[in-house]
PDB file of N, CA and C in Angstrom:
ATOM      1  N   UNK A   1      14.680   5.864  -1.683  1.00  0.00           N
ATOM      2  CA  UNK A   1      15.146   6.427  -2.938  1.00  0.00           C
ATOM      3  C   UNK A   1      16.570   5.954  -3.209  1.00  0.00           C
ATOM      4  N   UNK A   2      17.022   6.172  -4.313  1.00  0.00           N
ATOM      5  CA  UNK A   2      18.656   5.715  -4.562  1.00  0.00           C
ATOM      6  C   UNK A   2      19.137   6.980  -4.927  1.00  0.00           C
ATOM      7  N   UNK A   3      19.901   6.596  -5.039  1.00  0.00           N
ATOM      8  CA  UNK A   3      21.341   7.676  -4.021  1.00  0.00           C
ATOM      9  C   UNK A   3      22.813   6.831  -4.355  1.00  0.00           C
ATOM     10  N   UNK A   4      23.924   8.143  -4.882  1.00  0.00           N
ATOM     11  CA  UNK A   4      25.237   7.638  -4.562  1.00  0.00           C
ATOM     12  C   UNK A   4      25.601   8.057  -3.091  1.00  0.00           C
ATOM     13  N   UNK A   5      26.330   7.118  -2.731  1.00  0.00           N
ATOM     14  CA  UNK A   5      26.790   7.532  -1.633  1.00  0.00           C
ATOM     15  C   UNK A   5      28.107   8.510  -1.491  1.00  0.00           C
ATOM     16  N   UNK A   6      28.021   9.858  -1.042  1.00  0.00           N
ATOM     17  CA  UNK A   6      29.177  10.736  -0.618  1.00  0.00           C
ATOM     18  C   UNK A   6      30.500  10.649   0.363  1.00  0.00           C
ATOM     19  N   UNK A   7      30.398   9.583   1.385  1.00  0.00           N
ATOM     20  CA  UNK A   7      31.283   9.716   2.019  1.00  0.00           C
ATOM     21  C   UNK A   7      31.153   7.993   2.402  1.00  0.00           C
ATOM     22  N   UNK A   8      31.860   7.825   3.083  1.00  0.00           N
ATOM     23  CA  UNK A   8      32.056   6.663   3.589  1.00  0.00           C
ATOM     24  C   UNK A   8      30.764   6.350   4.795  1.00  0.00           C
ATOM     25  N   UNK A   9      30.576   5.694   4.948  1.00  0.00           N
ATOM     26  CA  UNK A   9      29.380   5.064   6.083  1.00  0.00           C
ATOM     27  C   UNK A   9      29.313   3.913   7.133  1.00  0.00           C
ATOM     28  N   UNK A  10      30.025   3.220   7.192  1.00  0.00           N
ATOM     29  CA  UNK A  10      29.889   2.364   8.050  1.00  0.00           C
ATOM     30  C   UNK A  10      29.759   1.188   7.037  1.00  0.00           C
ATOM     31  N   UNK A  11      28.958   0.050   8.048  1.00  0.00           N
ATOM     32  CA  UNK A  11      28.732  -0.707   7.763  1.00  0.00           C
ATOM     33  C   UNK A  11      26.945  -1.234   7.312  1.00  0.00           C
ATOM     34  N   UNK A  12      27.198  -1.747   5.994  1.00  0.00           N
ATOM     35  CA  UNK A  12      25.680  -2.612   5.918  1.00  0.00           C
ATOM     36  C   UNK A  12      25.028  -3.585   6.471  1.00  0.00           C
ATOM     37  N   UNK A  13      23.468  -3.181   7.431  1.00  0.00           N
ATOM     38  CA  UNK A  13      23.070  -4.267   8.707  1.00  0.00           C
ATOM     39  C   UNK A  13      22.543  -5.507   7.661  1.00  0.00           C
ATOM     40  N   UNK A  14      22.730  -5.663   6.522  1.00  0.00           N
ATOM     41  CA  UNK A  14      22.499  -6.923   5.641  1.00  0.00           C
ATOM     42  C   UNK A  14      23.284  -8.018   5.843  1.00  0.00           C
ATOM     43  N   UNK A  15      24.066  -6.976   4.519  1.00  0.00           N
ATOM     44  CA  UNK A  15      25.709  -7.831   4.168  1.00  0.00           C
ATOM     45  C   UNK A  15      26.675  -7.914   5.022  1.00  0.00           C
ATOM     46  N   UNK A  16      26.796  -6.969   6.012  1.00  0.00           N
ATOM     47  CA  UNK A  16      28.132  -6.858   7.246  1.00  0.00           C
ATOM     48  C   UNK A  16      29.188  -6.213   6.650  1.00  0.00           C
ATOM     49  N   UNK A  17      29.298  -5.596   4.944  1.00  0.00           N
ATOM     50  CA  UNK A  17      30.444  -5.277   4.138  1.00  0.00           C
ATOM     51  C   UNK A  17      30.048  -3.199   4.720  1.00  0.00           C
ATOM     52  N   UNK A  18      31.356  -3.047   3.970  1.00  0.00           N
ATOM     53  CA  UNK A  18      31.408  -1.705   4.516  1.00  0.00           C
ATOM     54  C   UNK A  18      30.640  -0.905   3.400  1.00  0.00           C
ATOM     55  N   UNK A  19      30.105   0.775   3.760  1.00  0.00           N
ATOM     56  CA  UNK A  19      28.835   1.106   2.925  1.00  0.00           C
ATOM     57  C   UNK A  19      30.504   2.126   2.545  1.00  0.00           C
ATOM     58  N   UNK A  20      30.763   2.194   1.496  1.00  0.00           N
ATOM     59  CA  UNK A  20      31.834   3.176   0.881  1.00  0.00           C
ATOM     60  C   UNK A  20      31.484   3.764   0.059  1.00  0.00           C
ATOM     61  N   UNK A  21      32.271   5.318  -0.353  1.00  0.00           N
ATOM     62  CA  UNK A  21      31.711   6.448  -0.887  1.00  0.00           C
ATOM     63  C   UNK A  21      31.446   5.907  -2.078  1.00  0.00           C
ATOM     64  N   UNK A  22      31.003   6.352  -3.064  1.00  0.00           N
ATOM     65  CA  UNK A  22      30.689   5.843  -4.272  1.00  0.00           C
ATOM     66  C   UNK A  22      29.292   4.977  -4.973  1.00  0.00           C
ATOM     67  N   UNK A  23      29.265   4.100  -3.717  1.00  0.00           N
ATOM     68  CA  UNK A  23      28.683   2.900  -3.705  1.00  0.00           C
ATOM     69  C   UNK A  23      27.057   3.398  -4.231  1.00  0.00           C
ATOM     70  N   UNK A  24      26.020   3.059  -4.605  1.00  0.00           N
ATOM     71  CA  UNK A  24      25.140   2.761  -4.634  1.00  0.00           C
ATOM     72  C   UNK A  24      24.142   2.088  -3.859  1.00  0.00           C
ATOM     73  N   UNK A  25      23.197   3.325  -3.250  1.00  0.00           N
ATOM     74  CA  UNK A  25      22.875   2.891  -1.924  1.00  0.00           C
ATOM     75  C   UNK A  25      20.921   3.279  -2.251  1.00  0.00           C
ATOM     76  N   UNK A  26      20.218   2.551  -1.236  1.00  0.00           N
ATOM     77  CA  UNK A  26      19.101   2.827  -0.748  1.00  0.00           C
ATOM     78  C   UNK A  26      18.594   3.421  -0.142  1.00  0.00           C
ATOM     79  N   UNK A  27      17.956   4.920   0.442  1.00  0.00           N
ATOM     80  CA  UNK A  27      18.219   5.269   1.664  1.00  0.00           C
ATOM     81  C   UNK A  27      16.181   5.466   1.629  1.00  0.00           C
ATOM     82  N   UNK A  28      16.054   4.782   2.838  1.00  0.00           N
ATOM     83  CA  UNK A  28      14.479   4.424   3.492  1.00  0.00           C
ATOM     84  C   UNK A  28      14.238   5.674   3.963  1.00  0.00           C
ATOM     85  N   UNK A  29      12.614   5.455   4.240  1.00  0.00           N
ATOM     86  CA  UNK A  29      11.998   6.680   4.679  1.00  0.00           C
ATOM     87  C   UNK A  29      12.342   7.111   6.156  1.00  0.00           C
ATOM     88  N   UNK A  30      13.347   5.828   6.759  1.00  0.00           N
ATOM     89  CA  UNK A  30      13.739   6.432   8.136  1.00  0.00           C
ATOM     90  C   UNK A  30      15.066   6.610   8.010  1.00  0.00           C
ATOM     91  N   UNK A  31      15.553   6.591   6.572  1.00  0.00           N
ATOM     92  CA  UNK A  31      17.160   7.405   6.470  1.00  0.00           C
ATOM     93  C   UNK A  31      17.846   6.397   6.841  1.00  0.00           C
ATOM     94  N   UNK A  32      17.806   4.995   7.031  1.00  0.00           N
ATOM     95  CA  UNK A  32      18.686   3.921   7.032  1.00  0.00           C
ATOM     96  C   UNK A  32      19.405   3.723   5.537  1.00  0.00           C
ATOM     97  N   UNK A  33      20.416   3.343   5.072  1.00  0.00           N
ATOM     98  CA  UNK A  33      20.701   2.666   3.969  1.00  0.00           C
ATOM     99  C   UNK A  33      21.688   1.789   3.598  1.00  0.00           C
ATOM    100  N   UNK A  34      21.143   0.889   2.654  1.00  0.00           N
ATOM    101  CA  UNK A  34      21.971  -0.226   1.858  1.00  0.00           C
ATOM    102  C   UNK A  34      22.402  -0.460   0.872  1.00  0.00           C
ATOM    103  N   UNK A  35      23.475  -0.752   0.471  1.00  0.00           N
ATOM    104  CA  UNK A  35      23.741  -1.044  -0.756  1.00  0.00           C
ATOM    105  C   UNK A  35      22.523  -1.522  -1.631  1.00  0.00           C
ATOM    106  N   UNK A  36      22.428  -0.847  -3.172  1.00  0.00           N
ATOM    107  CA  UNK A  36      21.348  -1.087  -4.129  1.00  0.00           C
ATOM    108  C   UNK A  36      21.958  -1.012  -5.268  1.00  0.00           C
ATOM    109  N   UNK A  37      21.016  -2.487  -6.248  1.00  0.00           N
ATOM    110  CA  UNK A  37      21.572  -2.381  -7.558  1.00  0.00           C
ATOM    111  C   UNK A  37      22.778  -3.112  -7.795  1.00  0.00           C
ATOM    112  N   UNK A  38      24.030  -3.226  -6.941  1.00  0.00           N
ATOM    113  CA  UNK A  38      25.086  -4.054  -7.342  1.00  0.00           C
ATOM    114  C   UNK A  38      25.597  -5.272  -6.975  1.00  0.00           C
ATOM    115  N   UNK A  39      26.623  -5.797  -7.647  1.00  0.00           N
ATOM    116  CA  UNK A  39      26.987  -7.398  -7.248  1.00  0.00           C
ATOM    117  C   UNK A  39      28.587  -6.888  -6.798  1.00  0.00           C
ATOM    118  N   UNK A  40      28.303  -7.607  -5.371  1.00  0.00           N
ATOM    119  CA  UNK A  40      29.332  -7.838  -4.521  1.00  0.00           C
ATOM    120  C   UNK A  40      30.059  -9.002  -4.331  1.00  0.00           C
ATOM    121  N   UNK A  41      30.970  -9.202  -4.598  1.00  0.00           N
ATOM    122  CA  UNK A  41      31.994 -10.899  -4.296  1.00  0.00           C
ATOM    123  C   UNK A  41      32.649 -10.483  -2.914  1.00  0.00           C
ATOM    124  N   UNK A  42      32.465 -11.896  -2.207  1.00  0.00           N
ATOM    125  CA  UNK A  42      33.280 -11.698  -1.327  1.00  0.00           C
ATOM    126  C   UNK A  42      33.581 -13.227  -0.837  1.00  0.00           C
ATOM    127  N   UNK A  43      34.641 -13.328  -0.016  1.00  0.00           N
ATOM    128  CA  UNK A  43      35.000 -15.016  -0.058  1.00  0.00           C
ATOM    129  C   UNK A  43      34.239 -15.161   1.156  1.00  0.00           C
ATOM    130  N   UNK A  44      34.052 -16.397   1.097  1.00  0.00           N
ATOM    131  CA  UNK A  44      33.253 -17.532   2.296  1.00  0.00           C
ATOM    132  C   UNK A  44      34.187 -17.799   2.931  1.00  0.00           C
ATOM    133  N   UNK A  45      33.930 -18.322   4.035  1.00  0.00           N
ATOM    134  CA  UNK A  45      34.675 -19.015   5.117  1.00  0.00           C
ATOM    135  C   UNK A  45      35.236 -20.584   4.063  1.00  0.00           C
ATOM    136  N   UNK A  46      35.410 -21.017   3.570  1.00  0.00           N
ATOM    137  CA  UNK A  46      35.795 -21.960   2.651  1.00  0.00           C
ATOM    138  C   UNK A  46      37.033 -21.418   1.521  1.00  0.00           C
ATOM    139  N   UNK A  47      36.587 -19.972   1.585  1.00  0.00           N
ATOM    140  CA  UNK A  47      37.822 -18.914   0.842  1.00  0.00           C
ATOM    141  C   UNK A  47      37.418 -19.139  -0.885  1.00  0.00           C
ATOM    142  N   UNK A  48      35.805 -19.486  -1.302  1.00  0.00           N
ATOM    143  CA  UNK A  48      35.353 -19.700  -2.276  1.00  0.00           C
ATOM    144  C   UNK A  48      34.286 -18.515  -2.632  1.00  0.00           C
ATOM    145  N   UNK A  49      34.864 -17.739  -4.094  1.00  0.00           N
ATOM    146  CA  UNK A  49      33.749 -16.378  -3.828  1.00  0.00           C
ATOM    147  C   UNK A  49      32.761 -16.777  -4.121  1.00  0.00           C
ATOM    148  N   UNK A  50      31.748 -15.998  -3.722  1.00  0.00           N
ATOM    149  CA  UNK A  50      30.518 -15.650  -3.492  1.00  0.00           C
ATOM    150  C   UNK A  50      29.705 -14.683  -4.092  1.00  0.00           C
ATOM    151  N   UNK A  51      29.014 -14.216  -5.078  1.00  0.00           N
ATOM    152  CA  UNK A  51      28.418 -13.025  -5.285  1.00  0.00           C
ATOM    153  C   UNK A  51      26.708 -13.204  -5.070  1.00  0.00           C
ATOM    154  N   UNK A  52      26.417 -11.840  -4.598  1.00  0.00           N
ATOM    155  CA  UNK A  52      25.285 -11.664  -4.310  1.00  0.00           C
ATOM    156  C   UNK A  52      24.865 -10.151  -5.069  1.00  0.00           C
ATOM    157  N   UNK A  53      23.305 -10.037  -5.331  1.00  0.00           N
ATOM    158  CA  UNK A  53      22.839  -8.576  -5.560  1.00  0.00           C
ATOM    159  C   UNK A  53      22.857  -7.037  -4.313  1.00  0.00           C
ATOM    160  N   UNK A  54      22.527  -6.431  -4.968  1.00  0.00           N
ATOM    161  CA  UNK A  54      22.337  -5.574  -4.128  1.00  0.00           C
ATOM    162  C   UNK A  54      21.281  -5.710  -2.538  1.00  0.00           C
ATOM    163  N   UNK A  55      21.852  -5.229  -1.398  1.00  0.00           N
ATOM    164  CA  UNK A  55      21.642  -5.686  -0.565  1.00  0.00           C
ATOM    165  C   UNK A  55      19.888  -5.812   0.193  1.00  0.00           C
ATOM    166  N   UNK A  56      19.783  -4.336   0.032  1.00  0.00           N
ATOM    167  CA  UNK A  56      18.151  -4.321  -0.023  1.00  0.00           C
ATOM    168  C   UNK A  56      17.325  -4.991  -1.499  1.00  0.00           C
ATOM    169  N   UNK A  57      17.528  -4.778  -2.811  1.00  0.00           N
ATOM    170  CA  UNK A  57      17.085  -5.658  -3.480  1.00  0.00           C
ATOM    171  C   UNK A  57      16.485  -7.032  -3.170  1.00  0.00           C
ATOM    172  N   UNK A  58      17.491  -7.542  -2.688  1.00  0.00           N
ATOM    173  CA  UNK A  58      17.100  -9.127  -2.357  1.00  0.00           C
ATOM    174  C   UNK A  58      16.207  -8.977  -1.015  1.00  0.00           C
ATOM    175  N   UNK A  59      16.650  -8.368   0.183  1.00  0.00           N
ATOM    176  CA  UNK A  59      15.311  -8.188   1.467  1.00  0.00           C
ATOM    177  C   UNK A  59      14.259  -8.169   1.048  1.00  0.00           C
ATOM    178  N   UNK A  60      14.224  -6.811   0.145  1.00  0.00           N
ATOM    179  CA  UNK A  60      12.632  -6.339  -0.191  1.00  0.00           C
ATOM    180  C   UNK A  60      11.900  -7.831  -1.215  1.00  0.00           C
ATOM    181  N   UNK A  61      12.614  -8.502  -1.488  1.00  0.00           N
ATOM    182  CA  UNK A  61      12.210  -9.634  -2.500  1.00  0.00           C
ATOM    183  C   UNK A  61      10.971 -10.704  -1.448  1.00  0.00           C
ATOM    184  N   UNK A  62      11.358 -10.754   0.230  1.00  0.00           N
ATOM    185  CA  UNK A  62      10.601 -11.405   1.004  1.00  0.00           C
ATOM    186  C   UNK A  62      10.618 -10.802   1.939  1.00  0.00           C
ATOM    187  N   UNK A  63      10.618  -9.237   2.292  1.00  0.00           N
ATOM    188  CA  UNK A  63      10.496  -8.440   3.605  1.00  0.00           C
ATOM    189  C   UNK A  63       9.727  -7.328   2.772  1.00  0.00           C
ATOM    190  N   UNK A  64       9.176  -6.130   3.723  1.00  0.00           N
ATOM    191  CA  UNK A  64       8.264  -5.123   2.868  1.00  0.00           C
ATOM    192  C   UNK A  64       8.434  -3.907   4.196  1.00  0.00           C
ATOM    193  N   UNK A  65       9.515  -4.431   5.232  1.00  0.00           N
ATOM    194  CA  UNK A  65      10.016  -2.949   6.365  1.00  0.00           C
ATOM    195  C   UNK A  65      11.484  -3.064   5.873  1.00  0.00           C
ATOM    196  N   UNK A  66      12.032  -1.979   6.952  1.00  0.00           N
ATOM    197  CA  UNK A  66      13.251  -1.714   7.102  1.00  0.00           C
ATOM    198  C   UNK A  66      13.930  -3.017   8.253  1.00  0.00           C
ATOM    199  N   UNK A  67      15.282  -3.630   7.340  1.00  0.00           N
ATOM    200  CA  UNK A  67      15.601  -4.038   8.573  1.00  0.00           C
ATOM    201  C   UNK A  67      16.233  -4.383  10.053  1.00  0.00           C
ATOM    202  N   UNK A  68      15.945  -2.876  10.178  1.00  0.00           N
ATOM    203  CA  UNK A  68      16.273  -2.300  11.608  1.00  0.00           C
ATOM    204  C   UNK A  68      15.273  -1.725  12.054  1.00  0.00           C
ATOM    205  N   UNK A  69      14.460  -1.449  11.181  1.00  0.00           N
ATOM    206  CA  UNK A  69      13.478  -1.018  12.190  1.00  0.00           C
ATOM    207  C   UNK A  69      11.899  -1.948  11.650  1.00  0.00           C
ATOM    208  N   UNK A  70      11.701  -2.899  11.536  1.00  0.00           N
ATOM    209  CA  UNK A  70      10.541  -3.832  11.049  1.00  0.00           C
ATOM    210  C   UNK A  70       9.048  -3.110  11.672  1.00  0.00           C
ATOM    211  N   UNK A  71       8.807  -2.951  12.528  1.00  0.00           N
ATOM    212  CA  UNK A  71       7.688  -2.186  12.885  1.00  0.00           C
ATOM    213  C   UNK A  71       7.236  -1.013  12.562  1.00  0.00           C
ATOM    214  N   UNK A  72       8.176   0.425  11.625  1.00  0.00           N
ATOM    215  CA  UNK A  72       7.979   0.844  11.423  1.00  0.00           C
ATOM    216  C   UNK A  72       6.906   0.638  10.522  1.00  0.00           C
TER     217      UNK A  72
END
């Protein structure tokens, strides 16, 4: 389901970016979640930005589990 996010969270096992309050998130039927819905910039190792969609968006585009837990 989507969900704002309330507090701060860690980190996203996608993107590696941090899950911060506000954000717009995914949260799976095993209560994992990812950023959903938005475009994130962030620089490359080249120091050239980068934007991408929301983080589960794009997984679920060629995955259909969670991915941390794939067997579920």
């Amino acid at each position: 389901s989507e969900d704002v996010l309330s507090k701060d969270a860690g980190e996203c096992a996608i993107c590696l970016e941090e899950l911060q309050q506000g954000d717009t998130i995914a949260r799976l039927p095993c209560l994992c979640i990812y950023h959903k819905g938005q475009v994130f910039h962030r620089m490359d190792t080249k120091f050239q930005k980068v934007s991408f969609m929301g983080c589960i968006d794009e997984w679920f585009e060629v995955n259909r589990s969670c991915p941390e837990h794939p067997s579920d």
